[in-house]
N, C-alpha and C. Protein backbone atom coordinates (compact mmCIF):
# COMPACT_ATOMS: atom_id res chain seq x y z
N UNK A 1 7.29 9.24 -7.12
CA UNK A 1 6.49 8.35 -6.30
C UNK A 1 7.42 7.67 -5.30
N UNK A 2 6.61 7.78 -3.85
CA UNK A 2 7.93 7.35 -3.37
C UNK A 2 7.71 5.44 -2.96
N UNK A 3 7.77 4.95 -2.15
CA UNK A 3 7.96 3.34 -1.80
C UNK A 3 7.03 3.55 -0.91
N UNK A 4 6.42 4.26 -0.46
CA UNK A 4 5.12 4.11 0.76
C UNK A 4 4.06 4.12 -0.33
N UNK A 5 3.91 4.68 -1.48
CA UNK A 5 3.07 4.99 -2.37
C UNK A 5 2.87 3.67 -3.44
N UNK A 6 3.82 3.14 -3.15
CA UNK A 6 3.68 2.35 -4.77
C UNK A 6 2.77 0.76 -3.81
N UNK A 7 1.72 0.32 -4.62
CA UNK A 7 1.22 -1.27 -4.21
C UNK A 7 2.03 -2.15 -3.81
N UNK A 8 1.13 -2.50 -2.31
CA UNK A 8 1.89 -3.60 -1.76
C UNK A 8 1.42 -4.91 -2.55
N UNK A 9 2.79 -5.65 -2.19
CA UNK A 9 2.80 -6.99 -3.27
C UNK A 9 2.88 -7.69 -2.11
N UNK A 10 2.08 -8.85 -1.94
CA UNK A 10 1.93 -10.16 -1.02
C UNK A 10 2.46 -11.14 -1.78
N UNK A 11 3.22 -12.03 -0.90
CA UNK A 11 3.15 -13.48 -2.04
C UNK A 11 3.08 -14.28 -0.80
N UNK A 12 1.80 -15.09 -1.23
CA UNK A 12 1.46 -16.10 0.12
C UNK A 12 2.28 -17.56 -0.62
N UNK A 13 3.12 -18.40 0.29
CA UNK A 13 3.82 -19.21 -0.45
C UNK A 13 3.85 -20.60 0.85
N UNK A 14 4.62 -21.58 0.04
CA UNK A 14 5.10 -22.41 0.65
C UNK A 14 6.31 -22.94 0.42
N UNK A 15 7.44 -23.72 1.58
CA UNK A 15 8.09 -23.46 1.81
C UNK A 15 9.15 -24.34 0.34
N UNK A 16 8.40 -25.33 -0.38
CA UNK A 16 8.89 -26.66 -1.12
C UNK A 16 8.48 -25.78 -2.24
N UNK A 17 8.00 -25.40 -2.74
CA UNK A 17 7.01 -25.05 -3.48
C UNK A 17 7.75 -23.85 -4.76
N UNK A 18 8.21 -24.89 -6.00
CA UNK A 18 8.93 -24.62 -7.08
C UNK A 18 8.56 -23.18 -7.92
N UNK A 19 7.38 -22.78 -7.87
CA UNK A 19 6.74 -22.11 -8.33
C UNK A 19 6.50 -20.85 -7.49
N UNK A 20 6.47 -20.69 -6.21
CA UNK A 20 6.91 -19.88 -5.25
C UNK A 20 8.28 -19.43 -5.48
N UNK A 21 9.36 -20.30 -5.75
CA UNK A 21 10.65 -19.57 -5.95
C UNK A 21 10.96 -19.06 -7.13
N UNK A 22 10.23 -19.56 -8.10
CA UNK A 22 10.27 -19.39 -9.57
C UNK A 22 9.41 -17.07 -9.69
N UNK A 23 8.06 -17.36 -8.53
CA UNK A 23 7.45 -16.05 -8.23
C UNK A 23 8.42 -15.13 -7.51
N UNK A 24 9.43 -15.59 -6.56
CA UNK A 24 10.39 -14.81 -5.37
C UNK A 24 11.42 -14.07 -6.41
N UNK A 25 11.75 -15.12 -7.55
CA UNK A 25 12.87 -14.43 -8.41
C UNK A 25 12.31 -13.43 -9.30
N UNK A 26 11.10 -13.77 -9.91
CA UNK A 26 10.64 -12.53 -11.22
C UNK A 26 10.54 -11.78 -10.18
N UNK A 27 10.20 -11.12 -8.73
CA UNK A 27 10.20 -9.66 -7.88
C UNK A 27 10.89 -9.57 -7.52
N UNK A 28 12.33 -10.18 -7.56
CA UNK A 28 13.43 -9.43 -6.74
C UNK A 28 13.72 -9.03 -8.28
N UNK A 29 13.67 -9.87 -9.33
CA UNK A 29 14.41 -9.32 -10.63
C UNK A 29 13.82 -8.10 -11.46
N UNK A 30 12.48 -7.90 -10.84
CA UNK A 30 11.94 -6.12 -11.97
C UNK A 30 12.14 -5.49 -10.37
N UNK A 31 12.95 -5.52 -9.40
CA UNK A 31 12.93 -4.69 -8.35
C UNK A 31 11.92 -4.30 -7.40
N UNK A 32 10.95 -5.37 -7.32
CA UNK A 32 9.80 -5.14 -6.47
C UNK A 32 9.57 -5.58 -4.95
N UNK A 33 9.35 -4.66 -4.52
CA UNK A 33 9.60 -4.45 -2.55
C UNK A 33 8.11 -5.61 -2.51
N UNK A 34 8.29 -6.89 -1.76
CA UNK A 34 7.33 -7.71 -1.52
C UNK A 34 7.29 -8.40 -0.22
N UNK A 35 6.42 -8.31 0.05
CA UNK A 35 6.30 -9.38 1.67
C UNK A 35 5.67 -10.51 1.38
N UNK A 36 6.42 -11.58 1.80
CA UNK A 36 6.37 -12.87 1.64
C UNK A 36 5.65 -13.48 2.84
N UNK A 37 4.84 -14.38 2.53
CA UNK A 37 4.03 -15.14 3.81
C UNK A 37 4.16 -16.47 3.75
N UNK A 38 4.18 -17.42 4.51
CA UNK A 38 4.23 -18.63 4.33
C UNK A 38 3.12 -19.26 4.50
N UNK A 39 2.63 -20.18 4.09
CA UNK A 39 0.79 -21.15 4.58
C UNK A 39 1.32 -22.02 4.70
N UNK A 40 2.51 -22.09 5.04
CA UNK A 40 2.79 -23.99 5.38
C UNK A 40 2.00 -24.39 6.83
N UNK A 41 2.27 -23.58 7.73
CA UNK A 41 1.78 -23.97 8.78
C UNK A 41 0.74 -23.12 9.83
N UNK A 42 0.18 -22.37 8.88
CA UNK A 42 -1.35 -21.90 9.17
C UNK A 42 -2.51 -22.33 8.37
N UNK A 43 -3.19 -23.50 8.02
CA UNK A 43 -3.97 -23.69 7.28
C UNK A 43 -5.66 -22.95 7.18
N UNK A 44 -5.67 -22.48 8.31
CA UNK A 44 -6.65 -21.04 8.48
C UNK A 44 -6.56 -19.72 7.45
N UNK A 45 -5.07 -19.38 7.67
CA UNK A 45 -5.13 -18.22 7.18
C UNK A 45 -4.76 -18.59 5.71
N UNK A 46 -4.36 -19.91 5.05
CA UNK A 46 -4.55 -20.16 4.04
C UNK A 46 -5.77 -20.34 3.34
N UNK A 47 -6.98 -21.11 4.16
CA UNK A 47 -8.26 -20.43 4.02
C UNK A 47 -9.13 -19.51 3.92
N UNK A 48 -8.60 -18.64 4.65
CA UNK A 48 -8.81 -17.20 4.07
C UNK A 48 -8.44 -16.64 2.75
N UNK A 49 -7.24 -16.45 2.56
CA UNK A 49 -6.35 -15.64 1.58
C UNK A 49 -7.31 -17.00 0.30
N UNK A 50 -7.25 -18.29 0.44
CA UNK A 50 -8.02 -18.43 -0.86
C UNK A 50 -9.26 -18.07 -1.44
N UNK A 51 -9.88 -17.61 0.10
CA UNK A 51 -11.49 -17.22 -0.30
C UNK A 51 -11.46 -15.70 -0.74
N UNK A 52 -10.52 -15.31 -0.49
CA UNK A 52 -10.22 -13.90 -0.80
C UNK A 52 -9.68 -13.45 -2.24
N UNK A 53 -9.26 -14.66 -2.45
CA UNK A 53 -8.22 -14.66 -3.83
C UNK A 53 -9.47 -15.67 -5.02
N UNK A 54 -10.67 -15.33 -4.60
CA UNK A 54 -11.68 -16.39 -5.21
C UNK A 54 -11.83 -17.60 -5.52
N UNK A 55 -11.73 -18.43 -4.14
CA UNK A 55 -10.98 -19.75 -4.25
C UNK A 55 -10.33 -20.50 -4.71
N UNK A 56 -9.07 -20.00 -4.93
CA UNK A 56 -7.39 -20.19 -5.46
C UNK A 56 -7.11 -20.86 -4.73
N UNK A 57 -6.66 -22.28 -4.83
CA UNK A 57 -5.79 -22.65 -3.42
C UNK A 57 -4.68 -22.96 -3.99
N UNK A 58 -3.90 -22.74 -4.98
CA UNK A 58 -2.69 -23.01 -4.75
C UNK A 58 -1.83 -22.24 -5.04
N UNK A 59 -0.78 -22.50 -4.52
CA UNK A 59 0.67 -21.35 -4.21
C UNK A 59 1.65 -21.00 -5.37
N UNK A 60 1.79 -20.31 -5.59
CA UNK A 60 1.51 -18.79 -4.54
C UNK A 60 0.41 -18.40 -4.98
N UNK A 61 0.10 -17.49 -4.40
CA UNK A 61 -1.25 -16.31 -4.58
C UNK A 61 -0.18 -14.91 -4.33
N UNK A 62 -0.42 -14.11 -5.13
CA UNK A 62 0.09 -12.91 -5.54
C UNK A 62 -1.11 -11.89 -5.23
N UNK A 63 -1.07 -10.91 -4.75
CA UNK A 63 -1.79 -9.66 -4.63
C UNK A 63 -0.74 -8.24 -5.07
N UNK A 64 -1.34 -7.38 -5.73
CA UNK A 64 -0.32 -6.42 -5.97
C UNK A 64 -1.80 -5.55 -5.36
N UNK A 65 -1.12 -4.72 -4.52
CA UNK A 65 -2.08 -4.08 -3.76
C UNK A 65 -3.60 -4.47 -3.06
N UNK A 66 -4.74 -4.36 -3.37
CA UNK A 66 -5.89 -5.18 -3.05
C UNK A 66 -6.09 -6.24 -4.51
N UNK A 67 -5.34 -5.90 -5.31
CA UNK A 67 -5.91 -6.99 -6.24
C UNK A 67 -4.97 -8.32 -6.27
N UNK A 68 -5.72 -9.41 -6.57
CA UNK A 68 -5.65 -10.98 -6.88
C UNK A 68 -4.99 -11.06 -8.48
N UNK A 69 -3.89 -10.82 -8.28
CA UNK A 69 -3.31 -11.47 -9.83
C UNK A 69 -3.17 -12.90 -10.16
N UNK A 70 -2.63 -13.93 -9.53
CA UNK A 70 -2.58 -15.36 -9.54
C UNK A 70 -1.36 -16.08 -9.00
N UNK A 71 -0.78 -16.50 -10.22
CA UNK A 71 -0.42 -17.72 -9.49
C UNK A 71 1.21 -17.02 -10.42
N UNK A 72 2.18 -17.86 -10.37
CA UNK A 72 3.51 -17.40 -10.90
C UNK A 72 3.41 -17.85 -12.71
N UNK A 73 2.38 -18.01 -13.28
CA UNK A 73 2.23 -18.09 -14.65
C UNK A 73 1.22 -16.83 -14.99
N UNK A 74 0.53 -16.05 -14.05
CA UNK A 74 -0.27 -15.15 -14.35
C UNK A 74 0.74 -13.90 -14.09
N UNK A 75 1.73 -14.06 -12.61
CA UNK A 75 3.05 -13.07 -12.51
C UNK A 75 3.46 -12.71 -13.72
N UNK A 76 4.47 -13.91 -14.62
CA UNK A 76 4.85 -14.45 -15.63
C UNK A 76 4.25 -13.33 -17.04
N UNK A 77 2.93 -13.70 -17.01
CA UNK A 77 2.40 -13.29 -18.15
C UNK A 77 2.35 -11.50 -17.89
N UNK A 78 1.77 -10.89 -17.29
CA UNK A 78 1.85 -9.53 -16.30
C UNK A 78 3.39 -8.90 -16.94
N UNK A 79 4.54 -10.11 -16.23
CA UNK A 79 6.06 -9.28 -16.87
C UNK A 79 5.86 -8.78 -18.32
N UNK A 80 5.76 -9.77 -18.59
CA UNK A 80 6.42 -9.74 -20.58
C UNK A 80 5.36 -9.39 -21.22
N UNK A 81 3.38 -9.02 -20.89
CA UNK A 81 2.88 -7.66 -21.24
C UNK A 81 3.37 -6.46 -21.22
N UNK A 82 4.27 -6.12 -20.08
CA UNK A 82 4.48 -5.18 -19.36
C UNK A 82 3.48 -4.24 -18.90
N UNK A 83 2.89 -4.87 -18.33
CA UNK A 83 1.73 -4.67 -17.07
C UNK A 83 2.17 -4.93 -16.10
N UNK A 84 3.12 -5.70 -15.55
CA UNK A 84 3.26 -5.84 -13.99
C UNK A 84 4.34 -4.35 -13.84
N UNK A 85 5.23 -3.81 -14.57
CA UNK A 85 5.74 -2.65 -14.31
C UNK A 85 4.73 -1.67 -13.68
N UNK A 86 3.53 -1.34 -15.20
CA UNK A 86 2.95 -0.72 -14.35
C UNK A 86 1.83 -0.27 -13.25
N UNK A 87 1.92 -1.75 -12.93
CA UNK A 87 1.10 -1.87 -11.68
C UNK A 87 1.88 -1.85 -10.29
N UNK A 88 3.08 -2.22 -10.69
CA UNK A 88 4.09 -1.90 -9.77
C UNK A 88 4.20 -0.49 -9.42
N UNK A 89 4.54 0.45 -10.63
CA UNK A 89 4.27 1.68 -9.94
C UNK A 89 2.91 2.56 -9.72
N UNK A 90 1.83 1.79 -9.99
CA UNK A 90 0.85 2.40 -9.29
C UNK A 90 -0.20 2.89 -10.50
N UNK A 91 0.42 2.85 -11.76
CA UNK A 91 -0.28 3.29 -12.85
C UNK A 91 -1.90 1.89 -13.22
N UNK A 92 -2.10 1.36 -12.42
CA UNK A 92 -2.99 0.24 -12.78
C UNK A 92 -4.56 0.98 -12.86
């Protein structure tokens, strides 16, 4: 499988925001390619992504491909199932 293939991972974040860095480290640490967004200073498109994420508003919001996983305690829980592996590679 190559890296065009495997789910894109979003992490909508902010910039103070303990739990955002606490989410930045568990995906650099199981090796996961992620694009990071900031809502500090779009409060629109933070409106969106919460209505999208079923009105979640707080940070981060995690997507691994089209799906809404949560917040960095739902990341968290995902690792040490070992479910976020394999949703990482695509087996979800």
């Amino acid at each position: 499988m190559t890296a065009d293939d495997r789910p894109r991972v979003r992490l909508y974040s902010s910039e103070f925001c303990s739990f955002c860095f606490a989410a930045r480290r568990l995906l650099e640490e199981v090796g996961a390619d992620y694009e990071e967004i900031a809502l500090d200073d779009d409060p629109e498109l933070h409106r969106s992504i919460a209505e999208a994420a079923g009105s979640w508003s707080t940070v981060p919001m995690i997507f691994i491909g089209d799906e809404f996983v949560g917040g960095f305690a739902e990341l968290l829980a995902l690792h040490r199932s070992g479910r976020l592996a394999e949703m990482l590679e695509g087996a979800a």
